[in-house]
C-alpha atoms as a PDB file:
ATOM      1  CA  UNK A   1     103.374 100.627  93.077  1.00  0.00           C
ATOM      2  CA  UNK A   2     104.451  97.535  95.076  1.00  0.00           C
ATOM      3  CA  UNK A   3     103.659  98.325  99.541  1.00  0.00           C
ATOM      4  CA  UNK A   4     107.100  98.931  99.825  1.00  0.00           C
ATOM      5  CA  UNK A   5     106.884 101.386  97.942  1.00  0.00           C
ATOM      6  CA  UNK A   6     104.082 102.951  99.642  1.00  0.00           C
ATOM      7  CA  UNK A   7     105.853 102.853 102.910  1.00  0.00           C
ATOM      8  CA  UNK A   8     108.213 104.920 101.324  1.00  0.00           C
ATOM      9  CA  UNK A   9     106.155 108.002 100.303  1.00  0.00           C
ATOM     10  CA  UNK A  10     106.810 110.709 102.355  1.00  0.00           C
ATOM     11  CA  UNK A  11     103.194 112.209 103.497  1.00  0.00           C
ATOM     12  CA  UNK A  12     102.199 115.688 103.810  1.00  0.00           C
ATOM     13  CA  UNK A  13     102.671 117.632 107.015  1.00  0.00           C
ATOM     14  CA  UNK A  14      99.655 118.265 109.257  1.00  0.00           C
ATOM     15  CA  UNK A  15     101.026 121.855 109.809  1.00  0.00           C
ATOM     16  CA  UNK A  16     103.200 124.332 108.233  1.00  0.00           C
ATOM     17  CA  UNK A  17     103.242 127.730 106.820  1.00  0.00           C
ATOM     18  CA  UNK A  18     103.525 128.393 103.195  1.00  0.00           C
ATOM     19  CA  UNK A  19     105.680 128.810 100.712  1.00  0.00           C
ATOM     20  CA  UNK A  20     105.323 129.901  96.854  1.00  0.00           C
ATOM     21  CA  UNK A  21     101.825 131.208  96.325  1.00  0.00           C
ATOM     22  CA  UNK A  22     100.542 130.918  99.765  1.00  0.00           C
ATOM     23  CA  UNK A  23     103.424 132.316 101.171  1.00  0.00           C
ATOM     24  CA  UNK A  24     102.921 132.747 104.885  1.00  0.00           C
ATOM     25  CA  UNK A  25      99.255 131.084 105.096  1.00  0.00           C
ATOM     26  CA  UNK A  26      99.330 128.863 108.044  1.00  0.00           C
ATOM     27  CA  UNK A  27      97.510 125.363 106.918  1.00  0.00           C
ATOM     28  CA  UNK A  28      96.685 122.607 108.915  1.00  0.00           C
ATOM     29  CA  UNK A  29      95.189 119.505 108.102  1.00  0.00           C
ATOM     30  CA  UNK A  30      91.923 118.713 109.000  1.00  0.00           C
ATOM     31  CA  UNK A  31      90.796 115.587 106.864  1.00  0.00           C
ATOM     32  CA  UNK A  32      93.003 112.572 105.446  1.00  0.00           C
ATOM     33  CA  UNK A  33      91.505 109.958 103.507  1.00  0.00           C
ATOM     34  CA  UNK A  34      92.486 107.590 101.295  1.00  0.00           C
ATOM     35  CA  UNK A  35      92.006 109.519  98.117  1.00  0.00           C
ATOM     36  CA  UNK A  36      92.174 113.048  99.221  1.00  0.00           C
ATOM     37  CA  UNK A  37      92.486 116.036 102.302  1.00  0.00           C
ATOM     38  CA  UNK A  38      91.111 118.806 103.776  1.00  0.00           C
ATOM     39  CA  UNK A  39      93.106 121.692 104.790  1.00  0.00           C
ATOM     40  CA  UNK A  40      92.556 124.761 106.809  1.00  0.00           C
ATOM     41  CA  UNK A  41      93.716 127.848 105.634  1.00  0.00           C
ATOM     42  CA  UNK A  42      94.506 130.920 107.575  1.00  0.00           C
ATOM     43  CA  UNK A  43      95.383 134.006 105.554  1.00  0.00           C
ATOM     44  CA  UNK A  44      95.773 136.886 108.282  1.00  0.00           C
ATOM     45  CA  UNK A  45      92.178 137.414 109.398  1.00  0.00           C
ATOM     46  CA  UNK A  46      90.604 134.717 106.858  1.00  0.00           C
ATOM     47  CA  UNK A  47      90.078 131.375 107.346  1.00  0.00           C
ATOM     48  CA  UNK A  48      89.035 129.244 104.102  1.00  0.00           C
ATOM     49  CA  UNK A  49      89.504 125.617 103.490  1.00  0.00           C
ATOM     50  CA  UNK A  50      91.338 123.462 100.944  1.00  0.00           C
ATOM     51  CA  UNK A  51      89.991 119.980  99.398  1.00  0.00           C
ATOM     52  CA  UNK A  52      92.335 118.578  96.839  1.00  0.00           C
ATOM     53  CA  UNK A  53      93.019 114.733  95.704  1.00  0.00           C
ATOM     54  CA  UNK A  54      95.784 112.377  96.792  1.00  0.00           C
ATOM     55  CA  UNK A  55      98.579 113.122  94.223  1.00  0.00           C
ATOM     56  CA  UNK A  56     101.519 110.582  94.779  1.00  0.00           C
ATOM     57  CA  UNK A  57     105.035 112.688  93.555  1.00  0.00           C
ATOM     58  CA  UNK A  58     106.695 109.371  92.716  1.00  0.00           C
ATOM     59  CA  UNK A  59     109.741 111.169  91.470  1.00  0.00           C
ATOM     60  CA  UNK A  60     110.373 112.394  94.760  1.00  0.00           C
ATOM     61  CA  UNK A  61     108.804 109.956  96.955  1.00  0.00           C
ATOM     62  CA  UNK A  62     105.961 112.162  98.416  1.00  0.00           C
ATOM     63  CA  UNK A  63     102.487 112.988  98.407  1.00  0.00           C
ATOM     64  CA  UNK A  64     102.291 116.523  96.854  1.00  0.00           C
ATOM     65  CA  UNK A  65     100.254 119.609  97.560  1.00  0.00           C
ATOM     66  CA  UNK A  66      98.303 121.289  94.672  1.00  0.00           C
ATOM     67  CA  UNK A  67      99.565 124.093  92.422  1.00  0.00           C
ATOM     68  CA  UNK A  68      97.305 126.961  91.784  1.00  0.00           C
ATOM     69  CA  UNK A  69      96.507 124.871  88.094  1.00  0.00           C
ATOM     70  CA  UNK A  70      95.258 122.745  90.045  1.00  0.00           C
ATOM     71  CA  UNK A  71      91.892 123.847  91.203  1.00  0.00           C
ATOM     72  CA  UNK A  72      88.585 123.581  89.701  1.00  0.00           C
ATOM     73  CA  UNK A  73      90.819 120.167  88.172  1.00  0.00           C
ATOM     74  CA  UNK A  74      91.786 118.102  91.420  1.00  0.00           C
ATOM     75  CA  UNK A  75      91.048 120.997  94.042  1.00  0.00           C
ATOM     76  CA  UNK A  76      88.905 123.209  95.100  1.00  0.00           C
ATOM     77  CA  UNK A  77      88.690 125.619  98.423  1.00  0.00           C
ATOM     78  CA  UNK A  78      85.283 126.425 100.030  1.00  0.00           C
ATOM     79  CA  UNK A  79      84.524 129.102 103.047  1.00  0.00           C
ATOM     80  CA  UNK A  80      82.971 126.358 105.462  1.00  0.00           C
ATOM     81  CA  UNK A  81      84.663 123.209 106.780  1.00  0.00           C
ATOM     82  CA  UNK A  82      80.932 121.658 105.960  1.00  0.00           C
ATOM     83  CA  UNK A  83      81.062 122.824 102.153  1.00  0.00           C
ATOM     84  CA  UNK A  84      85.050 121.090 102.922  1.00  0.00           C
ATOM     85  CA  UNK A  85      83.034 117.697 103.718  1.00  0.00           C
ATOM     86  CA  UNK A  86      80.829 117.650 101.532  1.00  0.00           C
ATOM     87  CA  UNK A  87      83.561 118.224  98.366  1.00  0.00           C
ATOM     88  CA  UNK A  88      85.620 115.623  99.179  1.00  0.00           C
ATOM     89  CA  UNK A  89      82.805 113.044  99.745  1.00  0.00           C
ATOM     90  CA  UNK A  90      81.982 114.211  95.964  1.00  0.00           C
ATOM     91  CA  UNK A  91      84.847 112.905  94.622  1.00  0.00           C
ATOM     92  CA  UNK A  92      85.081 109.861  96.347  1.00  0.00           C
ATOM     93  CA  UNK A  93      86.059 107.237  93.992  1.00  0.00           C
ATOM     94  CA  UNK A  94      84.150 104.259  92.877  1.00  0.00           C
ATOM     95  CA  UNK A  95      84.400 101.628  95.435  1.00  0.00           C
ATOM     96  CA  UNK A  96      86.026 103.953  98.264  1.00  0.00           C
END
């Protein structure tokens, strides 16, 4: 992917309530790195957090959000922001 093409991608909001399978969860972001995020989810009176990888949607020019298939492959949720942390600093590439 040449930088111009990078500048393209459209990135994921920081807020938004869902749609699909977490229909009506309010998420925010928490965590952006290079490889990966942290999301907080609030689910009426629970609050649980999100850590998936940096998928790049190149069909549609945007960084995607995980599918329920998805975790336990590329993300995972956790009940503490610091259990959050420490996931994504687990998959931390080589080199990162």
């Amino acid at each position: 992917m040449t930088a111009a093409q990078k500048q393209q991608i459209k990135p994921l909001e920081t807020e938004f309530i869902g749609r699909g399978e977490v229909k009506g969860f309010k998420l925010t972001q928490i965590k952006v790195t290079d490889w990966g995020f942290i999301y907080e989810v609030v689910d009426g009176g629970r609050t649980y957090y999100e850590v998936f990888l940096k998928r790049i949607n190149t069909r549609y020019g945007n960084v995607s959000y995980p599918s329920s298939k998805q975790f336990s492959k590329t993300a995972w949720w956790t009940r503490t922001l610091e259990g959050a942390e420490e996931k994504l600093n687990s998959v931390k590439p080589k080199g990162a």
